[in-house]
N, C-alpha and C. Protein backbone atom coordinates (compact mmCIF):
# COMPACT_ATOMS: atom_id res chain seq x y z
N UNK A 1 21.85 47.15 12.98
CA UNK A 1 21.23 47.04 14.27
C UNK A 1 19.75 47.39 14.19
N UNK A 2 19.50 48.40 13.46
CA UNK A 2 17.97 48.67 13.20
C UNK A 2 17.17 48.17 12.42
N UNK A 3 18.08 47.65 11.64
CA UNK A 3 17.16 46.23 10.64
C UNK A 3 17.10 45.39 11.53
N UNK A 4 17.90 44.67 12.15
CA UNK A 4 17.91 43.75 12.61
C UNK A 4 16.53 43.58 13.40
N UNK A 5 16.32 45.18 14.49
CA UNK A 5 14.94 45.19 15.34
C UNK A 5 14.04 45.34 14.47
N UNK A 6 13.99 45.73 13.45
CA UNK A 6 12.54 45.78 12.21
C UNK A 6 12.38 44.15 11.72
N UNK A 7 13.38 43.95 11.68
CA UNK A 7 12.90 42.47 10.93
C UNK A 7 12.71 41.26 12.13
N UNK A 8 13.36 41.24 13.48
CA UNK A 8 12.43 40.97 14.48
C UNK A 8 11.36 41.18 14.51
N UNK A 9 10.78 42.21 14.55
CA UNK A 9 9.29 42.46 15.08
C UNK A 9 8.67 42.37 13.80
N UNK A 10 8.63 42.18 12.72
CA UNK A 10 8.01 41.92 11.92
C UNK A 10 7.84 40.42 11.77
N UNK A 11 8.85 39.36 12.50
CA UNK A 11 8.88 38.12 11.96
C UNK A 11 7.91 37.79 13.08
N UNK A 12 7.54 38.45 14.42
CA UNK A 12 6.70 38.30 15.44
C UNK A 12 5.48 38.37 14.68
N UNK A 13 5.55 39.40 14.30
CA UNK A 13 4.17 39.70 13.91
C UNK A 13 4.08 38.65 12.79
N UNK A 14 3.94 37.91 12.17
CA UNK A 14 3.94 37.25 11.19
C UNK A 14 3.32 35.88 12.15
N UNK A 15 4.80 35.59 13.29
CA UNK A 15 4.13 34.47 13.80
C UNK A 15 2.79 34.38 14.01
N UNK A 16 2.98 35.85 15.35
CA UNK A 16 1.26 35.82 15.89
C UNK A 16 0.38 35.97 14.60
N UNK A 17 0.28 36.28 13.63
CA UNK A 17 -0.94 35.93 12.87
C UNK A 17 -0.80 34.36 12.50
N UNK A 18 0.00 33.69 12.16
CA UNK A 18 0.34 32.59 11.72
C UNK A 18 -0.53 31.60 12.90
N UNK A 19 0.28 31.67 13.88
CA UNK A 19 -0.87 31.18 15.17
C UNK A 19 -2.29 30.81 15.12
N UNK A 20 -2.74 32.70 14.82
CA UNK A 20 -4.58 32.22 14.49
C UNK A 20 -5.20 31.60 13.27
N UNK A 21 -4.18 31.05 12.21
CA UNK A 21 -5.01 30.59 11.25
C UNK A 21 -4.51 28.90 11.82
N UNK A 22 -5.89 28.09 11.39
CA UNK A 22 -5.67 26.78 11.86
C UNK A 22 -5.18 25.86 10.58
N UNK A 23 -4.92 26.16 9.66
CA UNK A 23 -4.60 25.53 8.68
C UNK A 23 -2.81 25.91 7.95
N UNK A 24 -2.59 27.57 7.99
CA UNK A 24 -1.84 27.74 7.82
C UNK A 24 -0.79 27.99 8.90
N UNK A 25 -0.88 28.34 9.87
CA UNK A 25 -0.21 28.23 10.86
C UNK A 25 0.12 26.48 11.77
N UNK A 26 0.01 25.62 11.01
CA UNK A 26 0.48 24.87 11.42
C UNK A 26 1.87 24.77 11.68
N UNK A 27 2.60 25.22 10.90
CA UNK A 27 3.93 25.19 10.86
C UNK A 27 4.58 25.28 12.49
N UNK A 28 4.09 26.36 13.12
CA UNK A 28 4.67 26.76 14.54
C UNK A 28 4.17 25.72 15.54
N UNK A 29 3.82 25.08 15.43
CA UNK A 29 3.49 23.92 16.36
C UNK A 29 4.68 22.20 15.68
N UNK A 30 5.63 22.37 14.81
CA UNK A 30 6.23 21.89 14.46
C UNK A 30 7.78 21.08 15.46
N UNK A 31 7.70 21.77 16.73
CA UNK A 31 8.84 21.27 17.66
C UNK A 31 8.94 20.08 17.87
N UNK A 32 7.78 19.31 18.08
CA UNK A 32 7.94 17.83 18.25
C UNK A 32 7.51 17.20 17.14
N UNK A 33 7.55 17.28 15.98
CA UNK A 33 7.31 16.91 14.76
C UNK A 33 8.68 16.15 14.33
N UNK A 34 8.25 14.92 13.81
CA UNK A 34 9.35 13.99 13.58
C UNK A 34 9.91 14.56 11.97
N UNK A 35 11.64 14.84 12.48
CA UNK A 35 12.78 15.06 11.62
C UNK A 35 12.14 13.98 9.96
N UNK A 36 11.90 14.92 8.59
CA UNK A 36 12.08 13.90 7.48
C UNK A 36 13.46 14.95 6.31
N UNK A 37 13.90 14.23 5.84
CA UNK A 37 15.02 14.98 5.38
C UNK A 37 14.89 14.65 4.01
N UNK A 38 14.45 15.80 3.12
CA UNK A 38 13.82 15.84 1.57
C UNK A 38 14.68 16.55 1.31
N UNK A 39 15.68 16.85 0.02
CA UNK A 39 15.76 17.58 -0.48
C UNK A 39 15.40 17.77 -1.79
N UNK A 40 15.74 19.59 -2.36
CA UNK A 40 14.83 19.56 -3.35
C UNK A 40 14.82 18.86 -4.51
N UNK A 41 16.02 17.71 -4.68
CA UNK A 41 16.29 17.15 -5.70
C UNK A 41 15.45 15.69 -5.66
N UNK A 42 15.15 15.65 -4.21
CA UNK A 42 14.12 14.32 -3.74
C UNK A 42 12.60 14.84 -4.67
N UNK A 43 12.76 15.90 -4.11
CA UNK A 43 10.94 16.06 -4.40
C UNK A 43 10.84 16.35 -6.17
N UNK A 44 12.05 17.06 -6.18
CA UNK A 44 11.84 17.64 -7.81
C UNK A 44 11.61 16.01 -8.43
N UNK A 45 12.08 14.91 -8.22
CA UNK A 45 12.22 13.67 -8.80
C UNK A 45 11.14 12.86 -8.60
N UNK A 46 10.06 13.13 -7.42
CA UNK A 46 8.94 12.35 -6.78
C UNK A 46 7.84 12.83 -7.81
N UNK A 47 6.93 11.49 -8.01
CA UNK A 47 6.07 11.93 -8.50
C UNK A 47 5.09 13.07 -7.46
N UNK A 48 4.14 13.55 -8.21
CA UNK A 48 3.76 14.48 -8.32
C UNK A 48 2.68 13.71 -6.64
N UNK A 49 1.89 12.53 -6.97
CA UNK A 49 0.90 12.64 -5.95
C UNK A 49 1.88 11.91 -4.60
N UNK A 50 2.76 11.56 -4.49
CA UNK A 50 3.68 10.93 -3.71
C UNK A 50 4.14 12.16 -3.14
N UNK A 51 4.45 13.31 -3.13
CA UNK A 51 4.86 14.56 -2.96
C UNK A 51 3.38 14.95 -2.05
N UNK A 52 2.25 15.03 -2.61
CA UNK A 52 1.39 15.67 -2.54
C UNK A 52 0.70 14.95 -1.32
N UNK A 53 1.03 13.72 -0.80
CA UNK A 53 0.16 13.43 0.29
C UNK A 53 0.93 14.08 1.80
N UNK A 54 2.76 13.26 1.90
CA UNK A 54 3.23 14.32 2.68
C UNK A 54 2.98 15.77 3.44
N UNK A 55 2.85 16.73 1.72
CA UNK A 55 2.58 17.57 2.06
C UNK A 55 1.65 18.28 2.73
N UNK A 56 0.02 17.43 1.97
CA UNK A 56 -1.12 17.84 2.98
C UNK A 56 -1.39 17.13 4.68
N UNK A 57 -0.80 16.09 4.29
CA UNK A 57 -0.90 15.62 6.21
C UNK A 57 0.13 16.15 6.89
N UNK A 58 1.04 16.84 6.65
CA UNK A 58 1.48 17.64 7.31
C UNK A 58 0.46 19.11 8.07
N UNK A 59 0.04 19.27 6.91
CA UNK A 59 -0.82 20.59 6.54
C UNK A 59 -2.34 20.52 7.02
N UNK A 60 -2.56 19.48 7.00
CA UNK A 60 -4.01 18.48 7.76
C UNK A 60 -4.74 18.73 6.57
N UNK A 61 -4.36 18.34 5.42
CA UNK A 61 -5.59 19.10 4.38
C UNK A 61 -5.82 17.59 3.85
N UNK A 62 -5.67 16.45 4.54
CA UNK A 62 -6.18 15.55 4.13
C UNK A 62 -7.61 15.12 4.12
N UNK A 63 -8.53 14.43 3.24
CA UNK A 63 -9.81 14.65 3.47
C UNK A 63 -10.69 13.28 4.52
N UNK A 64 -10.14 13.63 6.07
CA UNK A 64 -10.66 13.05 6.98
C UNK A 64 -12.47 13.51 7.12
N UNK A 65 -12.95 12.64 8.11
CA UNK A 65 -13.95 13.49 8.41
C UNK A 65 -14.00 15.14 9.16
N UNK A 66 -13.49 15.05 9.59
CA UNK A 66 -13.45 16.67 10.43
C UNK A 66 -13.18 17.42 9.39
N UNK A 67 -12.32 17.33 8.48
CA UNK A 67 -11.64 18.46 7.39
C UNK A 67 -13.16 18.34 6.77
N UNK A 68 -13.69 17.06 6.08
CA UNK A 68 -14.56 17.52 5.26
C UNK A 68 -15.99 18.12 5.95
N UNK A 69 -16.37 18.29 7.04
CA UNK A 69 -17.21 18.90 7.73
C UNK A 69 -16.73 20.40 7.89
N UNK A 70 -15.37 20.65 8.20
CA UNK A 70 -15.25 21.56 8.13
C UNK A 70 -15.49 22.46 6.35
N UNK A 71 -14.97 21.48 5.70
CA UNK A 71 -15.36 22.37 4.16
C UNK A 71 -16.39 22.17 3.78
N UNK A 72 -17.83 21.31 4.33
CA UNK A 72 -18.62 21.76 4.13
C UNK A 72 -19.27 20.44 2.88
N UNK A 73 -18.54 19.73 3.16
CA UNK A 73 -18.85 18.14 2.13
C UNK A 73 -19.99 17.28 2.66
N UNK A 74 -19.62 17.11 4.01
CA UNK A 74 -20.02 16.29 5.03
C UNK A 74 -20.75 16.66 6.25
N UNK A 75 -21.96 16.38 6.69
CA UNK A 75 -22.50 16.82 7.91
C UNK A 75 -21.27 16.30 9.18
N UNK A 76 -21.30 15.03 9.18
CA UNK A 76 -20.50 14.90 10.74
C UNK A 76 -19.24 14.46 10.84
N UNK A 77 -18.24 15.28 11.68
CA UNK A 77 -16.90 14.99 11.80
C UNK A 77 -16.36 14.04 12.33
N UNK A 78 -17.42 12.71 12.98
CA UNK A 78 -16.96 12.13 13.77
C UNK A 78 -16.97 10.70 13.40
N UNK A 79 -15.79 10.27 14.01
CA UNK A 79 -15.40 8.59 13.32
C UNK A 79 -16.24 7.83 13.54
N UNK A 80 -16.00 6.98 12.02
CA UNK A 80 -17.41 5.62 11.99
C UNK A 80 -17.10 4.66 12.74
N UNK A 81 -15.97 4.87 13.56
CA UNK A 81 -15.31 3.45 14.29
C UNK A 81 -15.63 4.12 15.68
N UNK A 82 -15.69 5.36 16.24
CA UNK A 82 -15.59 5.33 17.45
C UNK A 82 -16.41 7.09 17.77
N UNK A 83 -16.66 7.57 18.91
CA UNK A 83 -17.33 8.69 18.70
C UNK A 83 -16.78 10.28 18.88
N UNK A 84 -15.57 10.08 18.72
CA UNK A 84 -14.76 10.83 18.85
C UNK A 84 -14.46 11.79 17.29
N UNK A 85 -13.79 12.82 17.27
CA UNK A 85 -13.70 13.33 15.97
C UNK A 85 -12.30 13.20 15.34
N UNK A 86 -13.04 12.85 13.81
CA UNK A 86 -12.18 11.29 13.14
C UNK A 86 -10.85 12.98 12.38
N UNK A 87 -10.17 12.70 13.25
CA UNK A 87 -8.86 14.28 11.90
C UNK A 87 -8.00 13.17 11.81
N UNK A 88 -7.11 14.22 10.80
CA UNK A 88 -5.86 13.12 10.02
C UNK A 88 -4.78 12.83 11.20
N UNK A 89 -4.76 13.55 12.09
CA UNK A 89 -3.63 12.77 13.03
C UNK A 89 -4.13 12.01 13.74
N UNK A 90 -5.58 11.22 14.22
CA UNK A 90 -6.53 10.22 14.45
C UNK A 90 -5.94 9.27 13.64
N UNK A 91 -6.01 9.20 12.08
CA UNK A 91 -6.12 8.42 11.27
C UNK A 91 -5.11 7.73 10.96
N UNK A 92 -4.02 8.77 11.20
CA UNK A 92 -2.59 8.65 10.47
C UNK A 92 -2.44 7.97 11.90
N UNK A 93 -2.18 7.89 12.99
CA UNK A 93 -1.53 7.76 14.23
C UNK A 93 -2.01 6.48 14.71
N UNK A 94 -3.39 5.99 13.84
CA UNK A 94 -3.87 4.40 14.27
C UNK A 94 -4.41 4.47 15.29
N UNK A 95 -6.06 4.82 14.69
CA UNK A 95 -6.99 4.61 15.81
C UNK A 95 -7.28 3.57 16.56
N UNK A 96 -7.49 3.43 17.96
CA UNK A 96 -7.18 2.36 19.02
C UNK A 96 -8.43 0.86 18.81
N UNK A 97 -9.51 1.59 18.10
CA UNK A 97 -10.34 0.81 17.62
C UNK A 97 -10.00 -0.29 16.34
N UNK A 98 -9.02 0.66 14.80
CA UNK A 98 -8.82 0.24 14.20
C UNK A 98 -7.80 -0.82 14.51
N UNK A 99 -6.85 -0.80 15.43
CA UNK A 99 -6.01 -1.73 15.74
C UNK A 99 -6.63 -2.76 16.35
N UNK A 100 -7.64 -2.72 17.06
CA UNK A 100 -8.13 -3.36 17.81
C UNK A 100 -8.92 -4.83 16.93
N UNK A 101 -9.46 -4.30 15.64
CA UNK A 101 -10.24 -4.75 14.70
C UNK A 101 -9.53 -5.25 13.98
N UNK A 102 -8.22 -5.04 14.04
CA UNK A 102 -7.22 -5.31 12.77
C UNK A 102 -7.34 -4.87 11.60
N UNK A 103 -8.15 -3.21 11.67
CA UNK A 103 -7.97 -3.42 10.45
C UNK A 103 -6.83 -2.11 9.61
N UNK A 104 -5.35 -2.28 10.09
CA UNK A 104 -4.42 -1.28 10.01
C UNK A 104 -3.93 -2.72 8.93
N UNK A 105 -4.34 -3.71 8.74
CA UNK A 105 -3.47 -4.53 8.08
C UNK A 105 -4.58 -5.08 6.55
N UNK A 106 -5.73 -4.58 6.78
CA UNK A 106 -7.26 -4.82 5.85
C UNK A 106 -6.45 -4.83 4.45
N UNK A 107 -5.99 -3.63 3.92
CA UNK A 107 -5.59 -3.19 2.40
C UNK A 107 -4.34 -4.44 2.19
N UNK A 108 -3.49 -4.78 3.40
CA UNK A 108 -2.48 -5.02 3.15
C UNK A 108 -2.96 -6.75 2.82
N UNK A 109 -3.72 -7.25 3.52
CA UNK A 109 -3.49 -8.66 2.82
C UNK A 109 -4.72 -8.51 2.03
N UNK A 110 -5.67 -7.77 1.12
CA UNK A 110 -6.55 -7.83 0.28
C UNK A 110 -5.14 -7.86 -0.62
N UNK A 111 -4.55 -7.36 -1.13
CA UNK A 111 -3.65 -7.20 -1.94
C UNK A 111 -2.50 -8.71 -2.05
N UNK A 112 -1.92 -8.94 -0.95
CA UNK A 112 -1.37 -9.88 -1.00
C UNK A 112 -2.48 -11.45 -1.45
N UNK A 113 -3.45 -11.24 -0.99
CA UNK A 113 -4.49 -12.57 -1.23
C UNK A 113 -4.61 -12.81 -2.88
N UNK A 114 -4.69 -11.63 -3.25
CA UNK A 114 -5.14 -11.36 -4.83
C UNK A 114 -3.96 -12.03 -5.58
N UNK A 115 -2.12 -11.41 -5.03
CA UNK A 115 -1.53 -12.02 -5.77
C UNK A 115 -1.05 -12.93 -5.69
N UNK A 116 -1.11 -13.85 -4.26
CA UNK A 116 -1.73 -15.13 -4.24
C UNK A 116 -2.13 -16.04 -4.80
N UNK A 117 -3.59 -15.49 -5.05
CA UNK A 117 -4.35 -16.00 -5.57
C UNK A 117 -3.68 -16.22 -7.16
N UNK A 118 -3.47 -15.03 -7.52
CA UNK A 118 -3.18 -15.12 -9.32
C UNK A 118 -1.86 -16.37 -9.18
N UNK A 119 -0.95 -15.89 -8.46
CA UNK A 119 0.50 -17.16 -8.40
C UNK A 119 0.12 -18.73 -8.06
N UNK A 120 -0.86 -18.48 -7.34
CA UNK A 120 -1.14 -19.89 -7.10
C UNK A 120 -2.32 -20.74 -8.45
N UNK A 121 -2.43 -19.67 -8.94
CA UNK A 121 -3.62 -20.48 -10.43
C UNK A 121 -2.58 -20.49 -11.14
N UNK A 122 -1.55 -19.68 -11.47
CA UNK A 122 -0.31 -19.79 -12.97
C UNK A 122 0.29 -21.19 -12.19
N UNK A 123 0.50 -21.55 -11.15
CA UNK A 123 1.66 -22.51 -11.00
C UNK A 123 0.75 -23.49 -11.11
N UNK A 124 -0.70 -23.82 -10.69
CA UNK A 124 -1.69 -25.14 -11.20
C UNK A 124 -1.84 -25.24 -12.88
N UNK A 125 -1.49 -23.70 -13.05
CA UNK A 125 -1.59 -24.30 -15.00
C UNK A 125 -0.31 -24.32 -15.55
N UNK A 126 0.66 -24.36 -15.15
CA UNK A 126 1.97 -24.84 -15.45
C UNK A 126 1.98 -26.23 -14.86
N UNK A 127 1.96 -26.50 -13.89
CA UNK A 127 1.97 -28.05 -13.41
C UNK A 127 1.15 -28.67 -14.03
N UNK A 128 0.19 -28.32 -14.30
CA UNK A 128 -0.70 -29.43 -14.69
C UNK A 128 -0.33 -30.46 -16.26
N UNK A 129 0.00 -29.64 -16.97
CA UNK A 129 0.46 -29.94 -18.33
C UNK A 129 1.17 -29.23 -18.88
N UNK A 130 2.52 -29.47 -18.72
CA UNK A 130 3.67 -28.43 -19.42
C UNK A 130 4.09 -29.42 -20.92
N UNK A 131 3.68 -30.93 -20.46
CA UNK A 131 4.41 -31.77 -21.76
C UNK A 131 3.28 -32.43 -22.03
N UNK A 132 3.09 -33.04 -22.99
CA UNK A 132 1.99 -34.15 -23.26
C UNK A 132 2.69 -34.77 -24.47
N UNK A 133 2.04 -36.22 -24.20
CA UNK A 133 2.46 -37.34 -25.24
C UNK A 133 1.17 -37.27 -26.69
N UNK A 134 1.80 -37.46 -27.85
CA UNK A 134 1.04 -37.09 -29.03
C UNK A 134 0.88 -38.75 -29.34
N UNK A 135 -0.77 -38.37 -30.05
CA UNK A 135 -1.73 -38.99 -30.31
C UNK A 135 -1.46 -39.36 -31.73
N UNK A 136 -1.41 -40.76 -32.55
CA UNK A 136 -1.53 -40.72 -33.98
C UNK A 136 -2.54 -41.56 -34.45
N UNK A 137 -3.78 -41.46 -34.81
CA UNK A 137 -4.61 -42.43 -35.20
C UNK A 137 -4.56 -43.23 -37.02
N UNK A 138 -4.71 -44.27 -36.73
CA UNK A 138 -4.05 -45.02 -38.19
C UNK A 138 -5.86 -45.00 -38.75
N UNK A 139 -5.33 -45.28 -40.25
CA UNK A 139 -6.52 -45.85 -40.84
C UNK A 139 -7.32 -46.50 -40.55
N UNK A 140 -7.11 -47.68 -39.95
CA UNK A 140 -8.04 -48.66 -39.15
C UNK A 140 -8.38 -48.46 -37.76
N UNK A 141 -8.02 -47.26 -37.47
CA UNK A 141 -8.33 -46.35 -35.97
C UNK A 141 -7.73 -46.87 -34.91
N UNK A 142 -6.37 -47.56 -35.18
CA UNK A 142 -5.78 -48.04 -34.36
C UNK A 142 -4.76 -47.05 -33.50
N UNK A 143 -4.52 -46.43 -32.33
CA UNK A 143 -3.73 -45.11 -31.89
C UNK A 143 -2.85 -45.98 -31.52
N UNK A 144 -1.32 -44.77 -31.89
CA UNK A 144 0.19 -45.52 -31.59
C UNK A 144 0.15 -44.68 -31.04
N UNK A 145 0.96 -44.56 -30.12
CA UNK A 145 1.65 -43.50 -29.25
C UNK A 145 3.07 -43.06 -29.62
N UNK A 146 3.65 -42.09 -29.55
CA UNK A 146 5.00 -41.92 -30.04
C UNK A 146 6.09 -41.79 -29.26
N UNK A 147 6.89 -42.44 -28.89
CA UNK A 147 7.97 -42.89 -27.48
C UNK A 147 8.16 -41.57 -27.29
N UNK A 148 8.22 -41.22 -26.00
CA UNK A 148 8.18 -39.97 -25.49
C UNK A 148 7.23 -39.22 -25.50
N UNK A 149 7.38 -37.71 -24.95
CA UNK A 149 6.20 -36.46 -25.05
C UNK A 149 7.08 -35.71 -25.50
N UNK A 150 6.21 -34.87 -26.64
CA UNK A 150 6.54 -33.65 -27.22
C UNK A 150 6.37 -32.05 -26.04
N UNK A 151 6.91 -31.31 -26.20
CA UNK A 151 6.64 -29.86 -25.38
C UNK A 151 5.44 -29.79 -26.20
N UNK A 152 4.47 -29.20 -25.88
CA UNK A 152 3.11 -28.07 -26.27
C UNK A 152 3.84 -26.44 -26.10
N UNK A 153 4.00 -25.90 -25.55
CA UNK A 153 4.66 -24.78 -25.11
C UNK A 153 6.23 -24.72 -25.37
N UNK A 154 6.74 -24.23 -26.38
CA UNK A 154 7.76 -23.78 -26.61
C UNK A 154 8.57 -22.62 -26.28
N UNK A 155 7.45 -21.67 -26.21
CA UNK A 155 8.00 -20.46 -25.37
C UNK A 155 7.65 -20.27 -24.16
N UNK A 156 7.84 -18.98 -23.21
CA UNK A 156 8.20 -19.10 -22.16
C UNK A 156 6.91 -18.01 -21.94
N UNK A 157 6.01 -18.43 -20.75
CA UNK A 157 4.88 -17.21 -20.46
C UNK A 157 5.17 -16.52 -19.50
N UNK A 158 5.67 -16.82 -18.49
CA UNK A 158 6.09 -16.27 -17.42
C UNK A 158 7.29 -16.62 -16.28
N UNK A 159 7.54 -16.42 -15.10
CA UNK A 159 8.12 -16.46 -14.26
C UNK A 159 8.60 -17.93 -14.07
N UNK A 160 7.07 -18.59 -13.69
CA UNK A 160 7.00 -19.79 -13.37
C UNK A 160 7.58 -20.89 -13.85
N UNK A 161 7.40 -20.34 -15.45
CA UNK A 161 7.54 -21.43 -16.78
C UNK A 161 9.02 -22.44 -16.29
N UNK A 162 8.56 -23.25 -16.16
CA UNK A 162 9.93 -24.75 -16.32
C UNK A 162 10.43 -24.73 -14.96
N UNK A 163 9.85 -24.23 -13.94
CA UNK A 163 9.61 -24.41 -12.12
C UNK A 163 9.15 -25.15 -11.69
N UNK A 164 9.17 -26.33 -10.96
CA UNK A 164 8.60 -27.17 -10.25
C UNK A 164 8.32 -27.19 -9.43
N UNK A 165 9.48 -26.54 -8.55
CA UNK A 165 10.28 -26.34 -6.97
C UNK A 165 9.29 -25.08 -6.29
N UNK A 166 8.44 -24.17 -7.25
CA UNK A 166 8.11 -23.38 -6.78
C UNK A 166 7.17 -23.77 -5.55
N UNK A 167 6.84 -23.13 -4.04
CA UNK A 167 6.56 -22.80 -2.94
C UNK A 167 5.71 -21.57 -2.27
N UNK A 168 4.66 -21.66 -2.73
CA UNK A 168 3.54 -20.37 -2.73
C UNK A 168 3.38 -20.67 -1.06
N UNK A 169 3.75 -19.43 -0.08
CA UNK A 169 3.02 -19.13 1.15
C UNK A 169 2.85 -17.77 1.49
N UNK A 170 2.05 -17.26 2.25
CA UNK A 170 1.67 -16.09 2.35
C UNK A 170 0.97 -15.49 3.63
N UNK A 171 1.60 -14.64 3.97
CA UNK A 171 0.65 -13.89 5.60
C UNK A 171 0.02 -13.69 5.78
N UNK A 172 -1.28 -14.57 5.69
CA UNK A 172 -2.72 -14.29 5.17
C UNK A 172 -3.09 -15.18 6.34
N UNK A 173 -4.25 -14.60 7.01
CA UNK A 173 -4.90 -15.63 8.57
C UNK A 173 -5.63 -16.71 7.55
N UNK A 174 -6.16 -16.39 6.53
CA UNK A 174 -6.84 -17.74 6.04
C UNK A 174 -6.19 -18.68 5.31
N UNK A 175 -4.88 -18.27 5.15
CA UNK A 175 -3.95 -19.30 4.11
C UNK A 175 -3.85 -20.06 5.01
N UNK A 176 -3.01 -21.44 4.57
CA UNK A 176 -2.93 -22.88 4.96
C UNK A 176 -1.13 -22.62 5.25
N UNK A 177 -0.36 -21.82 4.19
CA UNK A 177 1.19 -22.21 4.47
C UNK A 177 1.49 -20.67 5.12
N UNK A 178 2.14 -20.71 5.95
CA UNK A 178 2.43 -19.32 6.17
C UNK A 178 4.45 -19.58 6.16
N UNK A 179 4.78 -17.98 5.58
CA UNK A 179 6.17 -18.32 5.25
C UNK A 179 6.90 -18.48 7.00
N UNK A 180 8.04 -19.42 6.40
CA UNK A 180 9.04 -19.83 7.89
C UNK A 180 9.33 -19.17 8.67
N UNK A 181 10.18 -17.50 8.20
CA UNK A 181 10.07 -15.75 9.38
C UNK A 181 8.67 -16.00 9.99
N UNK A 182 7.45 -16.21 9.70
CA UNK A 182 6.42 -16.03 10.31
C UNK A 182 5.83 -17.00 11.43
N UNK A 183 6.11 -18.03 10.75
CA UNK A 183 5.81 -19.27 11.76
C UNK A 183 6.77 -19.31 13.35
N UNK A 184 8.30 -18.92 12.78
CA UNK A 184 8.96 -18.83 14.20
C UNK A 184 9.13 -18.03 15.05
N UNK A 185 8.26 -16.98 14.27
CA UNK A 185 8.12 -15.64 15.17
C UNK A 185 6.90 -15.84 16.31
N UNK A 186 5.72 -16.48 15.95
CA UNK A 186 4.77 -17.37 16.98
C UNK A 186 4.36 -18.15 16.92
């Protein structure tokens, strides 16, 4: 019974200091914080920086503008998109500007364009010449042709290799094909 009131009032006291630090006392402001369910066999298995972002945007120790003004990196805390002060739950939560601009989707089709781009050059150099017909020039420089085409490429380079059928489209505002889910959605 008397532990019990010692280790009450000690866990008070712990809070209330916890409270005044703004970095470490985050924790107690955690009630409406959305449920993630890790255990330690999740994290022991996660890489190391996959672990490590979680943890600091939880913690706000991500390096927004406000954090880095506050440590002293950066003169001003305030977002290049809008004039308000730019913190990680700004950033993380999708600033009304950035949506506005589109650009919550920027990284996502730079990336998709690129591999795009690379799929759509391997399938023009596979189509273009996978077989060719061989050349024989005679003594008197007369060329026979030899019934049929020989393969050039015997082995196999990639994915593509001996595909015809293949169908490059992509969710990209500047592409020409966009895939079928996308088209019937608007």
């Amino acid at each position: 019974m008397i532990i019990d009131e010692i280790r009450n009032e000690e866990d008070s006291t712990r809070v209330q200091k916890a409270v005044q630090q703004p970095q470490q006392g985050q924790w107690t402001n955690w009630d409406t914080a959305i449920q993630r369910s890790l255990t330690w066999n999740d994290i022991w298995h996660m890489a190391p920086l996959r672990i490590s972002f979680p943890i600091r945007s939880v913690y706000d120790l991500l390096p927004s503008n406000a954090n880095l003004a506050r440590w002293g990196k950066k003169d001003d805390p305030t977002s290049p998109l809008r004039q308000g002060r730019q913190t990680t739950e700004h950033v993380l939560s999708s600033c009304k500007v950035a949506l506005s601009q589109r650009l919550d989707t920027w990284r996502h089709n730079r990336v998709l364009q690129e591999l795009a781009s690379v799929i759509s050059t391997a399938e023009g150099e596979i189509h273009s010449s996978s077989t060719s017909s061989t050349v024989f020039t005679t003594e008197d420089g007369v060329k026979k042709w030899l019934g049929g085409s020989i393969a050039i490429n015997t082995h196999r380079k990639g994915l593509l290799d001996g595909c015809d059928d293949w169908v490059i489209s992509a969710d990209l505002p500047e592409w020409e094909r966009h895939p079928d889910v996308i088209r019937k959605k608007h």
